[in-house]
Protein backbone atom coordinates (compact mmCIF):
# COMPACT_ATOMS: atom_id res chain seq x y z
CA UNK A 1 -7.22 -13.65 -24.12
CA UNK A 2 -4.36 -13.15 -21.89
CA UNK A 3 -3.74 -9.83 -20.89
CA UNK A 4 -0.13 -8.45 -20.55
CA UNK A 5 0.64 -6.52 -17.60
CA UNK A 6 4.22 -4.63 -15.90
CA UNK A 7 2.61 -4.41 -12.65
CA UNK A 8 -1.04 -5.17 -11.40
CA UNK A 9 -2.03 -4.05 -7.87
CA UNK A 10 -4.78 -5.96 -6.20
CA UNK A 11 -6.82 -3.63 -4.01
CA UNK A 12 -8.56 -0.84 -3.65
CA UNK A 13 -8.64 0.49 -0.60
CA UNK A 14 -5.92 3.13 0.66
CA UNK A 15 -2.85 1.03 0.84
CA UNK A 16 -3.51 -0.54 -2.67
CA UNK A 17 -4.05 3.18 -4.27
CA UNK A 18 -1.08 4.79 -2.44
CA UNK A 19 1.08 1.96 -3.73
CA UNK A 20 -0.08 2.85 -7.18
CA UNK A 21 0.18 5.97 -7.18
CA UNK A 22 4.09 6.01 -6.16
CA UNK A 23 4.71 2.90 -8.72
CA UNK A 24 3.21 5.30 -11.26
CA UNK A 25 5.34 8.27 -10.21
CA UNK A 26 8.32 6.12 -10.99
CA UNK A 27 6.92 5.89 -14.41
CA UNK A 28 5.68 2.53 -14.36
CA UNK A 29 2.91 0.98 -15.96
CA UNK A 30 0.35 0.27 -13.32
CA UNK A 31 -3.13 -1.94 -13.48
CA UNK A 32 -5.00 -1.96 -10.27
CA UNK A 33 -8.37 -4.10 -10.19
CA UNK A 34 -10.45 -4.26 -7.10
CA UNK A 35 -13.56 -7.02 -6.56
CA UNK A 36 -15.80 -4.13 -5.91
CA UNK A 37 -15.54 0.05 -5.92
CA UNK A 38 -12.65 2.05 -5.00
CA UNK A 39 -12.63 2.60 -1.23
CA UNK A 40 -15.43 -0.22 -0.49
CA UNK A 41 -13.77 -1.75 2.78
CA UNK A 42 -12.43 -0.25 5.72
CA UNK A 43 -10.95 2.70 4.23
CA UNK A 44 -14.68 3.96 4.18
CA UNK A 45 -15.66 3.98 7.07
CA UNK A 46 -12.92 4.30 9.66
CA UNK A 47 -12.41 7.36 12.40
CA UNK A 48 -9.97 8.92 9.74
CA UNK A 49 -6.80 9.17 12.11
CA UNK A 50 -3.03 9.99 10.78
CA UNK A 51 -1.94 8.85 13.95
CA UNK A 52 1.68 9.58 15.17
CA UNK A 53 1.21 9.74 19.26
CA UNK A 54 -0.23 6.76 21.48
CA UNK A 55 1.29 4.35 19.45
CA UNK A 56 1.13 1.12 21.75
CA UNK A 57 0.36 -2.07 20.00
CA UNK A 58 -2.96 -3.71 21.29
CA UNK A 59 -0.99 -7.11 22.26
CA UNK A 60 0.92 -5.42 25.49
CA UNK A 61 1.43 -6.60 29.20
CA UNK A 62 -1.46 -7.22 31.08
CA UNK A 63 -3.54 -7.93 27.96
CA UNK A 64 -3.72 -11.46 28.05
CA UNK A 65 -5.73 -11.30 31.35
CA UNK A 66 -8.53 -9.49 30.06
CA UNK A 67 -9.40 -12.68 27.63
CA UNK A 68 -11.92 -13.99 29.30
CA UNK A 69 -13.44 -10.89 29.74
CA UNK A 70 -13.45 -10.17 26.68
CA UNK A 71 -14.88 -13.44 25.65
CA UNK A 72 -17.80 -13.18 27.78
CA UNK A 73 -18.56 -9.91 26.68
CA UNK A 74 -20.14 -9.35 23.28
CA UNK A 75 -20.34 -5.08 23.65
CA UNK A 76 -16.66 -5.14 24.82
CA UNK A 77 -14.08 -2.89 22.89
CA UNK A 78 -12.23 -5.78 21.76
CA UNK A 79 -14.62 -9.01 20.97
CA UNK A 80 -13.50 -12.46 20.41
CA UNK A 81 -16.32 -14.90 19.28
CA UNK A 82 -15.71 -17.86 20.49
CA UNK A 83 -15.84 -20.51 17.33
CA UNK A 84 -13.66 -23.97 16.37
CA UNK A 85 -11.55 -21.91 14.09
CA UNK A 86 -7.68 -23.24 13.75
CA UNK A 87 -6.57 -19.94 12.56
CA UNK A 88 -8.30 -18.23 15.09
CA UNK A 89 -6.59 -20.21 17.31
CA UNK A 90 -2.92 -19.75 15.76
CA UNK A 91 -3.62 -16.04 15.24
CA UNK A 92 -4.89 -16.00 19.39
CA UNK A 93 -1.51 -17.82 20.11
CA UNK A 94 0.80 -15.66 18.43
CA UNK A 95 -1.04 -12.54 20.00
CA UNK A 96 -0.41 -13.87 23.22
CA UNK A 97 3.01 -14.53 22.25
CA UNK A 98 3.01 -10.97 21.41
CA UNK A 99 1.88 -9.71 24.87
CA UNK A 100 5.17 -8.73 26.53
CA UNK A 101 6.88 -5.43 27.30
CA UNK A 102 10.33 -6.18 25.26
CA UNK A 103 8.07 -6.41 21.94
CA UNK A 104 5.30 -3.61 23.12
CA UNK A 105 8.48 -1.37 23.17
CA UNK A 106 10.18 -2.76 19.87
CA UNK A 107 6.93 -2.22 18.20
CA UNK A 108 6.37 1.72 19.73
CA UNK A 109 9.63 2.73 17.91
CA UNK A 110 8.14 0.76 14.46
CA UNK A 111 4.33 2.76 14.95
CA UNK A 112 5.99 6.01 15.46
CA UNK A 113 8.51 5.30 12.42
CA UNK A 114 5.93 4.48 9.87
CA UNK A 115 3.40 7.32 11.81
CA UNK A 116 6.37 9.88 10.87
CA UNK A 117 6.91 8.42 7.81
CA UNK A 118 3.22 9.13 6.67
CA UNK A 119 3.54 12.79 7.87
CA UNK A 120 6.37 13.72 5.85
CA UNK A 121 4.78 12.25 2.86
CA UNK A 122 1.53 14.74 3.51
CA UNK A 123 3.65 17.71 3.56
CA UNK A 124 5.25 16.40 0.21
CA UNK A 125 2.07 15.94 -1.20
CA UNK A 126 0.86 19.04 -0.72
CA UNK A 127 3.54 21.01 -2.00
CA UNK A 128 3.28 18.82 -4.96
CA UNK A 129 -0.09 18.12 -5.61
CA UNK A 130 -1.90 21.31 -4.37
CA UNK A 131 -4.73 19.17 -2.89
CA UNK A 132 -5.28 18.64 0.95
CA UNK A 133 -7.24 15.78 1.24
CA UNK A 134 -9.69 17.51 4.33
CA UNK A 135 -6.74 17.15 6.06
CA UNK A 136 -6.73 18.81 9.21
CA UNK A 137 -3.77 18.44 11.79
CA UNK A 138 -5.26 19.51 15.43
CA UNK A 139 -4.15 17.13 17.53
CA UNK A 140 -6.22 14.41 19.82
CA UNK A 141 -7.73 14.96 22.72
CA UNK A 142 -8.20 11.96 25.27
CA UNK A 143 -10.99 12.36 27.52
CA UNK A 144 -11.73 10.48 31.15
CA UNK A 145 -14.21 10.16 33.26
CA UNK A 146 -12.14 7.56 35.71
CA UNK A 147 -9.64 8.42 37.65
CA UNK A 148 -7.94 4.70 37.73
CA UNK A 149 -8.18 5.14 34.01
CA UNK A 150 -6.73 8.76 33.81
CA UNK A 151 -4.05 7.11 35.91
CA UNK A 152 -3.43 4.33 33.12
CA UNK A 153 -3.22 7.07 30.87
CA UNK A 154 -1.01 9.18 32.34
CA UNK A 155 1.79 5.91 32.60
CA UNK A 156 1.30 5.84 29.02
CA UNK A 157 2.37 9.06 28.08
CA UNK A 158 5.49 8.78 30.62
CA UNK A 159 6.06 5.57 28.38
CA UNK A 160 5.91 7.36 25.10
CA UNK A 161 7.78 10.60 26.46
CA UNK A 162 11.08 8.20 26.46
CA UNK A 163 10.34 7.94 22.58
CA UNK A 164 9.69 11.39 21.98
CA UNK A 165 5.85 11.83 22.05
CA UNK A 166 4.68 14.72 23.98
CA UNK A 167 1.57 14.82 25.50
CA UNK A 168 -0.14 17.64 28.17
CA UNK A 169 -1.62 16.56 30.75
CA UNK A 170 -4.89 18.51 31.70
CA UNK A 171 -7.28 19.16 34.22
CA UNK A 172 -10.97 19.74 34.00
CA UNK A 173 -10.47 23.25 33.21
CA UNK A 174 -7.19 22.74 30.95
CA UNK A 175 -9.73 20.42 28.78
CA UNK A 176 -12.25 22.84 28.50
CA UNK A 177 -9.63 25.30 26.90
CA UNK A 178 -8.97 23.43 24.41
CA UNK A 179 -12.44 21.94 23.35
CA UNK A 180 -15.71 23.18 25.71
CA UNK A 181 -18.10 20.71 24.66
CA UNK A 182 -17.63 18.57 26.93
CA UNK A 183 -19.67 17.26 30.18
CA UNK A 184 -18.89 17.76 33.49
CA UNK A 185 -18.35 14.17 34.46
CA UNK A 186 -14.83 14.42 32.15
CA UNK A 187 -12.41 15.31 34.83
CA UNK A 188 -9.29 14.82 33.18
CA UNK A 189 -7.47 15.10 29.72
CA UNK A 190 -4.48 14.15 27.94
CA UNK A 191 -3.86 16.01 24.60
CA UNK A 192 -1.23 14.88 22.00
CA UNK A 193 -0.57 17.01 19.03
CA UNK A 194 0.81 14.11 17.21
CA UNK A 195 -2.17 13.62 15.44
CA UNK A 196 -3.73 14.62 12.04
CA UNK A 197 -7.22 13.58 10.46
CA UNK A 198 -8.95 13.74 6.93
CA UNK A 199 -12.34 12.02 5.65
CA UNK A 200 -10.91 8.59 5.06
CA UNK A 201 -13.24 8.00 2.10
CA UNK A 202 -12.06 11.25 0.28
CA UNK A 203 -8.44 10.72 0.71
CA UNK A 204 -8.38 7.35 -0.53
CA UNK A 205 -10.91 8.81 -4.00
CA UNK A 206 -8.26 11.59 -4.15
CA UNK A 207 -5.19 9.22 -4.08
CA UNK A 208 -7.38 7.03 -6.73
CA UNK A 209 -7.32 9.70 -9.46
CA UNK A 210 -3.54 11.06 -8.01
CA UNK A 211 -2.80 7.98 -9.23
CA UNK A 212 -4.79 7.61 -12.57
CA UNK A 213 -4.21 11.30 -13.23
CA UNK A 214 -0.39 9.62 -13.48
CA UNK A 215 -1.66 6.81 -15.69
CA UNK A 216 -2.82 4.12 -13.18
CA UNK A 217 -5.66 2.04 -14.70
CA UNK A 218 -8.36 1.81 -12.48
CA UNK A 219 -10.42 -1.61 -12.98
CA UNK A 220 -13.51 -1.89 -10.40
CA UNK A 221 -15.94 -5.08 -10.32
CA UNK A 222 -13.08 -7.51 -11.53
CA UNK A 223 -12.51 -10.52 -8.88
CA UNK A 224 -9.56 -12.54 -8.28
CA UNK A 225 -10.33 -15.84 -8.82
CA UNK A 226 -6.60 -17.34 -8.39
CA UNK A 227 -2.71 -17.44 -9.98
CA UNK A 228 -1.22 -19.66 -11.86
CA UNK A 229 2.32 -20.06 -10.92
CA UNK A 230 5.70 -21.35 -12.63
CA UNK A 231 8.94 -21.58 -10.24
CA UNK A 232 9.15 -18.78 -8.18
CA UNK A 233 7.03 -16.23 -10.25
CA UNK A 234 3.49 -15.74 -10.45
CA UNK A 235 3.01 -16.02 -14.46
CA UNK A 236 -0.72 -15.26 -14.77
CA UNK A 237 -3.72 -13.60 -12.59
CA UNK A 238 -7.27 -15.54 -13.20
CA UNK A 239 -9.95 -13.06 -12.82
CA UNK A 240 -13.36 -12.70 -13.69
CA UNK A 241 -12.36 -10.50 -16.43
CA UNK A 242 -10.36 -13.08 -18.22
CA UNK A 243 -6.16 -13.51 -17.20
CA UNK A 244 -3.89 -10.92 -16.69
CA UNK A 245 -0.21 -11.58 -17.17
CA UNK A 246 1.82 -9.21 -14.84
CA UNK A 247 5.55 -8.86 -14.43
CA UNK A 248 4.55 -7.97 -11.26
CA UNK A 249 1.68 -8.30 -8.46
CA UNK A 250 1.02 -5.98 -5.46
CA UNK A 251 -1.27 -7.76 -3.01
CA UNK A 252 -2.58 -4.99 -0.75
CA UNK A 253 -6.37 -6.68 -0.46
CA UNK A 254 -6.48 -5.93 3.34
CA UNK A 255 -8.52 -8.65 5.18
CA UNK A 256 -8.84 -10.84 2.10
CA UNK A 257 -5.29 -10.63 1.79
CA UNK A 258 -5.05 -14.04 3.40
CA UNK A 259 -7.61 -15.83 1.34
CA UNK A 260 -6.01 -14.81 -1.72
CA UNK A 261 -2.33 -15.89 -0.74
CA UNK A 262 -4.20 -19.28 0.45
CA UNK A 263 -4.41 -20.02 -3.07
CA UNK A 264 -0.68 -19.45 -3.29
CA UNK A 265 0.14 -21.54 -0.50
CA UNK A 266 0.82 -18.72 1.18
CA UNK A 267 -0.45 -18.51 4.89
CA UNK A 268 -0.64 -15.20 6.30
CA UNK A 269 -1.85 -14.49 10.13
CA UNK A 270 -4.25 -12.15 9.72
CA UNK A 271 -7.79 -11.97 11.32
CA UNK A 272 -10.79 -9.60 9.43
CA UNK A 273 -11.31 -7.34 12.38
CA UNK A 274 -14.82 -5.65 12.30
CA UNK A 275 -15.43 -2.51 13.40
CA UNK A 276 -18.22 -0.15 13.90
CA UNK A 277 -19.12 3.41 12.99
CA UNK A 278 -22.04 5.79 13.46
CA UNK A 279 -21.79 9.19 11.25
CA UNK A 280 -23.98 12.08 12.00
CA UNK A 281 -24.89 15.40 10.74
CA UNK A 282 -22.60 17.78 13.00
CA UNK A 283 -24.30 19.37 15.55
CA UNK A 284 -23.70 22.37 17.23
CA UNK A 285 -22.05 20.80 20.13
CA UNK A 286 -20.09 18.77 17.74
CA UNK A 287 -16.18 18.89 19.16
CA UNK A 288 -13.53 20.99 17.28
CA UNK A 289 -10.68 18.04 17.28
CA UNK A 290 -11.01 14.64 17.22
CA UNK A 291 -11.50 12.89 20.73
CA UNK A 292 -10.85 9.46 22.45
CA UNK A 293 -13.42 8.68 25.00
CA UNK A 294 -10.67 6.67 27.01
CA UNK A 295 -13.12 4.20 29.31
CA UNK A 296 -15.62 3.69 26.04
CA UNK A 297 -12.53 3.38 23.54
CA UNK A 298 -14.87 5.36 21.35
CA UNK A 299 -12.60 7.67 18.52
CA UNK A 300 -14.91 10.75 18.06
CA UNK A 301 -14.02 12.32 14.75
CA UNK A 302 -15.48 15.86 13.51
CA UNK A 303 -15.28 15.34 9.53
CA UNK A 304 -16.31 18.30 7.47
CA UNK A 305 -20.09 18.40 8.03
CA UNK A 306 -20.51 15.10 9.56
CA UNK A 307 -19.35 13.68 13.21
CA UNK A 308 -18.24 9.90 13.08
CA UNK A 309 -18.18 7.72 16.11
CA UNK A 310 -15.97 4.73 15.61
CA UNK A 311 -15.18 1.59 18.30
CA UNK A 312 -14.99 -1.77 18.59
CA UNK A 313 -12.74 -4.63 17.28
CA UNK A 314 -14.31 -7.82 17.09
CA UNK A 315 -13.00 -11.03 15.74
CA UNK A 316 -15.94 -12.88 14.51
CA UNK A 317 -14.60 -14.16 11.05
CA UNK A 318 -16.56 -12.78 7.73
CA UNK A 319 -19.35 -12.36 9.39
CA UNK A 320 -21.67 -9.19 8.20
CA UNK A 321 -24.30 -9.22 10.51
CA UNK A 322 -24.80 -6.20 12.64
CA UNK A 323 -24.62 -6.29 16.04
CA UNK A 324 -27.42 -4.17 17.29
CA UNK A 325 -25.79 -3.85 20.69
CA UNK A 326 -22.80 -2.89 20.10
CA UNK A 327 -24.42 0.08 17.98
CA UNK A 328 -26.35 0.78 20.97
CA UNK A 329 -23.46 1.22 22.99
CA UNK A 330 -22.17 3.68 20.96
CA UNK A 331 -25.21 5.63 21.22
CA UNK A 332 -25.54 5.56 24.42
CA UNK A 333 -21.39 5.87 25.78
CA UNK A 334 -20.74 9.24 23.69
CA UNK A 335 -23.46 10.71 25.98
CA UNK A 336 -21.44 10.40 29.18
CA UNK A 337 -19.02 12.88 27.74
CA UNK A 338 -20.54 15.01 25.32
CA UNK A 339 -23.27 17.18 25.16
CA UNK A 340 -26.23 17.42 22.71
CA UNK A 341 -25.79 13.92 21.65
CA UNK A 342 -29.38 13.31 21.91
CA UNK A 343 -31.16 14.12 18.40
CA UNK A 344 -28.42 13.46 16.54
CA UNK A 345 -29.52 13.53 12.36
CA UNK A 346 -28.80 11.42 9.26
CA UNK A 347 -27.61 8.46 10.98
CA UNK A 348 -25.21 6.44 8.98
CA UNK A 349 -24.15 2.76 10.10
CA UNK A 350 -21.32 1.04 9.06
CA UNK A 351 -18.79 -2.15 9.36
CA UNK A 352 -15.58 -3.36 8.29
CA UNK A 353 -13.13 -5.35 8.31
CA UNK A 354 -9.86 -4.57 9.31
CA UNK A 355 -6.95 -6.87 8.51
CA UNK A 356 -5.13 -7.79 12.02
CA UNK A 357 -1.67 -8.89 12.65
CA UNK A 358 -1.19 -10.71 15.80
CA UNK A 359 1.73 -8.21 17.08
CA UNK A 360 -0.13 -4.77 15.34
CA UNK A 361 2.09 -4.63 12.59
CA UNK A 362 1.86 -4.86 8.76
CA UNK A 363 3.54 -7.29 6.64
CA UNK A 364 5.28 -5.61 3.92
CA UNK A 365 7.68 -7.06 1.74
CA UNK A 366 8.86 -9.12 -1.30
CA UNK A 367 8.14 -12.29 -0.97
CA UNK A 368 10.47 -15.18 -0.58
CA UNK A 369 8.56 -17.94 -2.08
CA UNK A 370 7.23 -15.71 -5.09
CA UNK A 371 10.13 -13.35 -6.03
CA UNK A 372 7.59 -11.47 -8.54
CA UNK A 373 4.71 -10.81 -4.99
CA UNK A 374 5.30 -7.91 -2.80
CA UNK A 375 2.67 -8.11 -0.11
CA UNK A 376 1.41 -4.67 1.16
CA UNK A 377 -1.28 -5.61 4.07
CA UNK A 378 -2.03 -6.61 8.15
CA UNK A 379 -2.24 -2.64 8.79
CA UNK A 380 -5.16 -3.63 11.23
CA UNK A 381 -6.74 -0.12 12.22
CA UNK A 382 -3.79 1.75 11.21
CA UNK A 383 -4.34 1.81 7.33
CA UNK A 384 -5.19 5.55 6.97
CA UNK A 385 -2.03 6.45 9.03
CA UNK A 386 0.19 4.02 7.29
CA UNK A 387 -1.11 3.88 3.65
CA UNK A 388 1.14 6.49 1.80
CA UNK A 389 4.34 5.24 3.60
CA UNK A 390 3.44 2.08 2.63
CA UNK A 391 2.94 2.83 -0.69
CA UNK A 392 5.88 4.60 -0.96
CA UNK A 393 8.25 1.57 0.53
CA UNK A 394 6.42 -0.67 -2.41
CA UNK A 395 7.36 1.74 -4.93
CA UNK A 396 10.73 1.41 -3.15
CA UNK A 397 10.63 -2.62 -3.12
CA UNK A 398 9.91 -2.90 -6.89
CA UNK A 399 12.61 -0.10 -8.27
CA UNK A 400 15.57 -2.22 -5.54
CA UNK A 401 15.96 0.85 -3.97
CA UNK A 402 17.16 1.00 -0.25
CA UNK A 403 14.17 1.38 1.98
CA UNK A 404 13.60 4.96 3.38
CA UNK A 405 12.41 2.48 6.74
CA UNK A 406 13.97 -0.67 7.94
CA UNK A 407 10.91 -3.45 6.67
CA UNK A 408 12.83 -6.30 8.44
CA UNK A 409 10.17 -6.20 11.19
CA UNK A 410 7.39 -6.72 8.37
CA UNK A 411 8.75 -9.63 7.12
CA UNK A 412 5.86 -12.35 6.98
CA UNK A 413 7.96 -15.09 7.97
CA UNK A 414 7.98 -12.92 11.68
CA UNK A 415 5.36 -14.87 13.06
């Protein structure tokens, strides 16, 4: 029995229930289903950052050099397993395409835009809602160990100062003002109050029933299992739950966004980038704000009770084993910076899979091919910064309203 539906949002992670929950607040009639729970990907287990300071895309200058690296190295921030893979191979193409300072500095203004963007929204949500999502807006607080690195660093934020990020640059004794748990082998500091962070999990529940409080249907366990098209609309969603006949379809299924749309004949360029995290029981050494350990690229997040450690991006394809070294790493890096990181309690591993653009940046739009798609994905590690505003711009897609941010440099056909 064919089930009629005005608009059906697949995913349930934090872009697909932000997008609901502003479709609903236009009064629409909403349906989201999701394969398996609310918030079962990598709006779980992420480091929980509303970023809106060191916005520079991972493709940038210099980048390109470090593949081999990279390559060779299966514990390095940023892993690429080698494997015949043609879309690896197109995605690794346009990435290096990517890698050059006109479009780093194109896409700094675009991160900070939708970073701001997400901000604003916060504020109007809690005037509105009366909730605040453990969010907690303290700032970031880069640590180094290196002075070549501090150096890098420090170019960085005289890059970003031309787009209006500020950023202080501290000493060893300007670091331990602002957060004394630290070691002394951190010499140097750079702190940007551009930055917010909640526990990712409980935002994206609280946005859930935000938006079913507003009459979103919810539907968890239900599968996609393809579309049947006629012209240039998507008539009918097969799902494991029978068909659903939507108006309109939201396809914000981060990194299985592309499997999906390969049904559609859609290709989209985006790689399921794992990544790692280790939660803890807070200790008392635990740090007050959240910290980047800058030579480790580990994000250290203090989250209520619990202290996450979050790092690595490794393209390896759907694969969920655990990489026990990696993990190890980890363990063993936050201990060059921070004290009492020893006999840490209530371990808690987890990996995800992030769904990576080649140039950092979502793809959000409506879609040529299918006039009745609006694709709401590709927001790599950036979803929990970048889920309400993209929710919000759906909302604005589907009502024809003028978009509160330029999306012409989210158009899929980019690439």
């Amino acid at each position: 029995m064919n089930k009629q539906k005005d608009i059906i949002v697949i995913g349930g992670g934090i872009i697909g229930v932000s997008a609901a929950y502003y479709l609903a607040m236009q009064g629409r009639s909403v349906t989201l289903i999701e394969k398996d729970e609310i918030c079962a990907g990598s709006s779980f287990g992420n480091a929980g950052l509303i970023a809106n300071g060191f916005a520079i895309p991972l493709p940038a200058p210099g980048m390109p050099s470090q593949g081999l690296k990279l390559l060779l190295d299966s514990t390095s921030s940023f892993y690429i397993k080698p494997r015949p893979n043609l879309d690896l191979l197109r995605w690794l193409w346009k990435f290096y395409r990517a890698c050059n300072e006109k479009q780093m500095l194109q896409s700094i203004a675009i991160l900070l835009s939708l970073g701001q963007g997400s901000f604003d929204l916060f504020d109007e949500l809690f005037a509105k809602e009366g909730t605040d999502f453990s969010y907690e807006h303290k700032g970031r607080l880069i640590l180094y160990t290196s002075e070549d690195s501090y150096q890098g660093g420090v170019a960085d934020a005289a890059l970003l100062r031309d787009f209006g990020v500020e950023a202080s640059l501290l000493d060893a004794e300007g670091i331990r003002k602002i957060e004394p748990n630290v070691l002394p082998a951190v010499t140097h500091g750079i702190y940007c109050a551009d930055y917010a962070h909640v526990t990712p999990d409980r935002l994206t529940h609280e946005m859930a029933a935000l938006a079913k409080s507003q009459g979103v249907e919810l539907k968890t366990g239900i599968s996609v299992t393809g579309f049947e098209t006629s012209g240039q609309q998507i008539s009918a969603i097969r799902t494991t739950e029978g068909i659903f006949t939507p108006d309109q379809v939201v396809l914000a299924a981060g990194a299985w966004s592309p499997v999906l749309a390969n049904s559609l004949k859609l290709r989209l360029p985006i790689q399921p980038a794992k990544g790692y995290s280790l939660t803890y029981k807070r200790p008392p050494t635990s740090p007050q704000l959240p910290l980047s350990l800058a030579e480790r690229k580990i994000a250290v997040t203090p989250m209520g009770e619990m202290l996450r450690f979050t790092s690595t991006l490794e393209l390896a394809g759907f694969d969920p084993s655990i990489n026990q070294q990696r993990l190890e790493t980890i363990r063993r890096s936050v201990k060059e910076y921070l004290p009492g990181m020893e006999e840490l309690e209530q371990e808690t591993v987890w990996s995800g899979y992030r769904p990576a653009t080649p140039d950092d940046l979502p793809i959000i739009e409506r879609n040529k091919k299918f006039k009745n798609l609006i694709l709401a994905t590709g927001h790599g590690t950036l979803g929990m910064t970048q889920g309400l505003i993209t929710g919000k711009l759906v909302a604005q897609i589907v009502a024809g309203k003028q978009p509160s941010i330029d999306l012409a440099p989210f158009r899929a056909d980019r690439f």
